[in-house]
Protein backbone atom coordinates (compact mmCIF):
# COMPACT_ATOMS: atom_id res chain seq x y z
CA UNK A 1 -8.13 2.94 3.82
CA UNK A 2 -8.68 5.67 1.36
CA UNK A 3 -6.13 7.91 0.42
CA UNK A 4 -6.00 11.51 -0.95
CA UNK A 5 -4.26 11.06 -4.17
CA UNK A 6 -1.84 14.43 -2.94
CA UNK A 7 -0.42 12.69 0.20
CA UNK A 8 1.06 10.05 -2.45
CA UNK A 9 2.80 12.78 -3.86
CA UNK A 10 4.18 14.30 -0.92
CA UNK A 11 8.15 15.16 -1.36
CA UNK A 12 7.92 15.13 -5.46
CA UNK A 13 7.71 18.78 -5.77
CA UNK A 14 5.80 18.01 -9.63
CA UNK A 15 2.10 19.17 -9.30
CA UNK A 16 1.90 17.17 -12.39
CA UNK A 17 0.31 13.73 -11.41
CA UNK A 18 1.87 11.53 -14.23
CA UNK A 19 5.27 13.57 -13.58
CA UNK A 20 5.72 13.45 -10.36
CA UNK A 21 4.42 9.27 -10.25
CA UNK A 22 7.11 8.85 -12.89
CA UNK A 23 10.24 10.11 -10.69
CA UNK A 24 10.18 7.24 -9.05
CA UNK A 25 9.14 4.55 -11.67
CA UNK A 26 9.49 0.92 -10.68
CA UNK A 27 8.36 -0.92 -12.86
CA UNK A 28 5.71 -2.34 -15.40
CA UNK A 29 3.26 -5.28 -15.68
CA UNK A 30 0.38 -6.50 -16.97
CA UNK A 31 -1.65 -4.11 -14.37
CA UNK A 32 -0.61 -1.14 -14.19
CA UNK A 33 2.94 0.61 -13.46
CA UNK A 34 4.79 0.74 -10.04
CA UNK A 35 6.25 3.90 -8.58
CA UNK A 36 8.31 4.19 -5.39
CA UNK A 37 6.91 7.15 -3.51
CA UNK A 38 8.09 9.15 -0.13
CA UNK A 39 4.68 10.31 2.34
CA UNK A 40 4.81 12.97 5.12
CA UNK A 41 5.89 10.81 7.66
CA UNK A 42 9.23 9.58 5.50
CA UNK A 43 7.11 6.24 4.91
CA UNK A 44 8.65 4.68 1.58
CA UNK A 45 5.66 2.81 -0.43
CA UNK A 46 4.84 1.52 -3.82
CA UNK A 47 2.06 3.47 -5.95
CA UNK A 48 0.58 1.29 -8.39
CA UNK A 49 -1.28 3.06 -10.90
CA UNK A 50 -3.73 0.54 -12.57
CA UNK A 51 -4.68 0.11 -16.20
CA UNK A 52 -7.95 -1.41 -17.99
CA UNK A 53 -9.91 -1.37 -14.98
CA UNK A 54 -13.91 -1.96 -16.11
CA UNK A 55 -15.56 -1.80 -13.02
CA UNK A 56 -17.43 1.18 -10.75
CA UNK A 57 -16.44 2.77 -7.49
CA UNK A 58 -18.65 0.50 -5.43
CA UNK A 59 -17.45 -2.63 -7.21
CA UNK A 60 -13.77 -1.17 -6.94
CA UNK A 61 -14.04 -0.71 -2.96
CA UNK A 62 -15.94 -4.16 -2.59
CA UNK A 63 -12.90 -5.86 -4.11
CA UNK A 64 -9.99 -3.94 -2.21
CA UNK A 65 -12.04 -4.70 0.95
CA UNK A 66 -11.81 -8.30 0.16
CA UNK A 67 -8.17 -7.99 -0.72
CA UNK A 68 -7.66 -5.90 2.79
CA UNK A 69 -8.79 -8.84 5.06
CA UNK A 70 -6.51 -11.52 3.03
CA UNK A 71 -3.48 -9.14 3.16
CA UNK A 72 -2.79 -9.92 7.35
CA UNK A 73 -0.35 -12.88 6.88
CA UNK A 74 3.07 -13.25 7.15
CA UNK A 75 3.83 -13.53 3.32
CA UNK A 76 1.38 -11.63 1.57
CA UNK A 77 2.21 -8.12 0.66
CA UNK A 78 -0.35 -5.65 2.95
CA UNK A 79 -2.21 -3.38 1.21
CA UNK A 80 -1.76 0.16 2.90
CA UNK A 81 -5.00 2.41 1.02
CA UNK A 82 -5.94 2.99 -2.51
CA UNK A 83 -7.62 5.89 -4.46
CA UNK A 84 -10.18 5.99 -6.73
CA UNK A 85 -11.38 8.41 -9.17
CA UNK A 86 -12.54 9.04 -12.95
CA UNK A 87 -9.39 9.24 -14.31
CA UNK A 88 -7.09 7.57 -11.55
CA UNK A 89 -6.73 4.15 -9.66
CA UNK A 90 -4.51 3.66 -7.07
CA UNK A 91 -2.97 1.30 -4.58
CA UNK A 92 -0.58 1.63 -2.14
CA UNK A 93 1.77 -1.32 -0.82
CA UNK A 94 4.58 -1.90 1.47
CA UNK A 95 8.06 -1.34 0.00
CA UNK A 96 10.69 -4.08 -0.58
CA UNK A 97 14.00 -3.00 -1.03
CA UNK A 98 15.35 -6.97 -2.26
CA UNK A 99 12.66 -6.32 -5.09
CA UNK A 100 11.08 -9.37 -6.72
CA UNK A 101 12.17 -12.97 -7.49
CA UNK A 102 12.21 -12.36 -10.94
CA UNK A 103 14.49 -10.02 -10.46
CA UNK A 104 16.90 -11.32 -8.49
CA UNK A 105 16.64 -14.37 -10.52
CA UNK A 106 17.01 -12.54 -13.88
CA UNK A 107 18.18 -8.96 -13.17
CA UNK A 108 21.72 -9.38 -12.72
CA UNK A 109 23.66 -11.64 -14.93
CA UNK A 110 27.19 -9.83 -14.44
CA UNK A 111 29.92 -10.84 -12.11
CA UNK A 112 28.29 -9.44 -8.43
CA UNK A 113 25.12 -11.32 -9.18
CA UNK A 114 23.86 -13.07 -6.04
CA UNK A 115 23.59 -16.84 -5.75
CA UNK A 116 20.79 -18.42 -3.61
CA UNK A 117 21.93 -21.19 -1.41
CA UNK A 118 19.66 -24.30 -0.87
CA UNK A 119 18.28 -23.03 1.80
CA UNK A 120 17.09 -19.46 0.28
CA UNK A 121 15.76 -21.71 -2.20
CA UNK A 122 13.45 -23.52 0.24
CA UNK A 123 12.74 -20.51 2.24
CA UNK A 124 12.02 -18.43 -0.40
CA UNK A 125 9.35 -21.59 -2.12
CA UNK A 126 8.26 -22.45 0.94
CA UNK A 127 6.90 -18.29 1.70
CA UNK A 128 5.38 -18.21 -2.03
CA UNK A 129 3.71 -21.77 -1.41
CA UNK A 130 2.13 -20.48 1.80
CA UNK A 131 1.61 -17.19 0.89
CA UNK A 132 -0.41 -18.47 -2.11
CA UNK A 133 -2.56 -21.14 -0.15
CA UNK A 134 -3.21 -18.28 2.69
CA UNK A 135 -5.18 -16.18 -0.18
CA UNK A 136 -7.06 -18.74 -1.54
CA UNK A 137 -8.67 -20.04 1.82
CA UNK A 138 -9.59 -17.15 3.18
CA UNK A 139 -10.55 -14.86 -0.11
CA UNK A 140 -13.05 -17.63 -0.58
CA UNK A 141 -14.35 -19.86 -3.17
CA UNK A 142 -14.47 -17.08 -5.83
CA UNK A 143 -11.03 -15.46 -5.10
CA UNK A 144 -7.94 -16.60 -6.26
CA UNK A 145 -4.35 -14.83 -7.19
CA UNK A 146 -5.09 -14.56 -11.21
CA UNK A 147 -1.33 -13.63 -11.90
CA UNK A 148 1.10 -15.60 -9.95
CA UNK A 149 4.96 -15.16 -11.36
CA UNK A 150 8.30 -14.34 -10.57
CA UNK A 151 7.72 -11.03 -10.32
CA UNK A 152 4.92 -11.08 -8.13
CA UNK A 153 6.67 -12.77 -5.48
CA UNK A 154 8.57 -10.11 -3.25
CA UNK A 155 11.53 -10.27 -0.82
CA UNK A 156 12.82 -8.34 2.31
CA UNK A 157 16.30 -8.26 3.42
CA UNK A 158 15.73 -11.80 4.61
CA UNK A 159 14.37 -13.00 1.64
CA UNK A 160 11.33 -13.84 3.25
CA UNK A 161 8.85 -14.29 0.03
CA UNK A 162 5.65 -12.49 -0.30
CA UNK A 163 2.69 -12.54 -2.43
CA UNK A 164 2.12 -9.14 -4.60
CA UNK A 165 -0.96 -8.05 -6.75
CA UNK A 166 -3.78 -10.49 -6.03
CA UNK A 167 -7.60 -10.23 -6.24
CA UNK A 168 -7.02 -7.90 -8.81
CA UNK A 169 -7.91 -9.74 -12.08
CA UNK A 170 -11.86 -9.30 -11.58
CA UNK A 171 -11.56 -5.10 -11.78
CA UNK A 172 -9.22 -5.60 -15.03
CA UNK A 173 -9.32 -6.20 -18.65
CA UNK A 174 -6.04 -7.12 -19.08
CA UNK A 175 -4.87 -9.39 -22.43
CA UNK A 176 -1.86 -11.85 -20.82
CA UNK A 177 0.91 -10.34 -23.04
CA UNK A 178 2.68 -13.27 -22.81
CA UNK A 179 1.22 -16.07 -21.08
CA UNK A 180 4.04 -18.76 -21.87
CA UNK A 181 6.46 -16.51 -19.35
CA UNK A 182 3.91 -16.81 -16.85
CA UNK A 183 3.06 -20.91 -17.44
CA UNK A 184 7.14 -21.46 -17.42
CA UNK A 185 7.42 -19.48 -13.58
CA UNK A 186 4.35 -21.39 -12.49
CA UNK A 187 6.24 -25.25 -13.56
CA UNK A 188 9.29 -23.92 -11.91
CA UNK A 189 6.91 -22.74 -8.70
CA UNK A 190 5.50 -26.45 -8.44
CA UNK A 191 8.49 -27.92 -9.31
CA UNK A 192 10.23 -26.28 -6.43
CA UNK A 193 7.47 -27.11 -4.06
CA UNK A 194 7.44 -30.63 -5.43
CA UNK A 195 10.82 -31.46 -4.75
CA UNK A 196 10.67 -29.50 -1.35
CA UNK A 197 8.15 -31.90 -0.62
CA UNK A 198 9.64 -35.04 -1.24
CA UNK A 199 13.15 -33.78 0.32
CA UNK A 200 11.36 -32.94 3.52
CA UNK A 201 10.24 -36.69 3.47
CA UNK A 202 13.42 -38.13 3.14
């Protein structure tokens, strides 16, 4: 689905793209920067404004189209729409209030930050684990996640685990800024899903 970069803005008030994206900044990554934005209907989404992109319109809408029919799964994050133009690109994904993993792993260090149980801790590896193996079957042979960390695993109030910002490595020039964070969150990933596994057994 397409959508008319305005409706993104809806409830801002800032006719000011870049100003009125920035109210309600999220976060950064190696991508592009997230933005938590309000549309007509009250929906709460994520904007993701992309960065480095190389690739053409047609190339663009090939790719999301791709990314579209691997989204409908219980632990991958759906993607809503996206825009394209010269100067902009756009996608627009579900909201999660829990934020990431990384987050909640990392975020909060004082005295009301949350402990996961055992059991989060399998829930939440064994979502990321299928999740992952979901988009790699069906994006096919050619398609794979490109970025997998901590903070592109989401949660819901449930801590249900799913996958964020895959498929999008071919329409990117993107330098890994630091690719030792993102080998260390992969070890832990299989590590997690290795002793799962053998606990599961037993």
């Amino acid at each position: 689905m397409v959508y008319q970069k305005e409706r993104l803005l809806v409830g801002v008030g800032v006719r000011n793209p870049k100003r009125s994206l920035e109210v309600g900044l999220i976060g950064k990554g190696s991508y592009g920067t997230a933005y938590k934005a309000v549309l007509e209907e009250s929906t709460t989404v994520v904007v993701k404004r992309l960065k480095e992109v190389v690739v053409g319109n047609r190339e663009f809408e090939q790719q999301m189209e791709i990314v579209g029919r691997v989204r409908q799964h219980q632990n991958v994050v759906p993607l809503r729409a996206y825009y394209y133009s010269k100067d902009e690109k756009l996608l627009v994904c579900d909201y999660f209030s829990n934020g990431s993993l990384s987050t909640l792993l990392h975020g909060n260090r004082g005295a009301g930050r949350t402990l996961l149980d055992w059991d989060s801790k399998v829930k939440i590896s064994l979502g990321t684990a299928r999740g992952i193996a979901h988009i790699h079957s069906m994006g096919g042979p050619k398609f794979t996640h490109g970025n997998i960390k901590f903070s592109n695993v989401l949660l819901n109030q449930d801590l249900d685990a799913y996958i964020s910002d895959f498929g999008l490595t071919p329409l990117m020039n993107v330098k890994k800024k630091n690719p030792t964070l993102a080998r260390r969150d992969r070890a832990i990933l299989n590590k997690a899903a290795t002793t799962i596994k053998r606990s599961t057994r037993s």
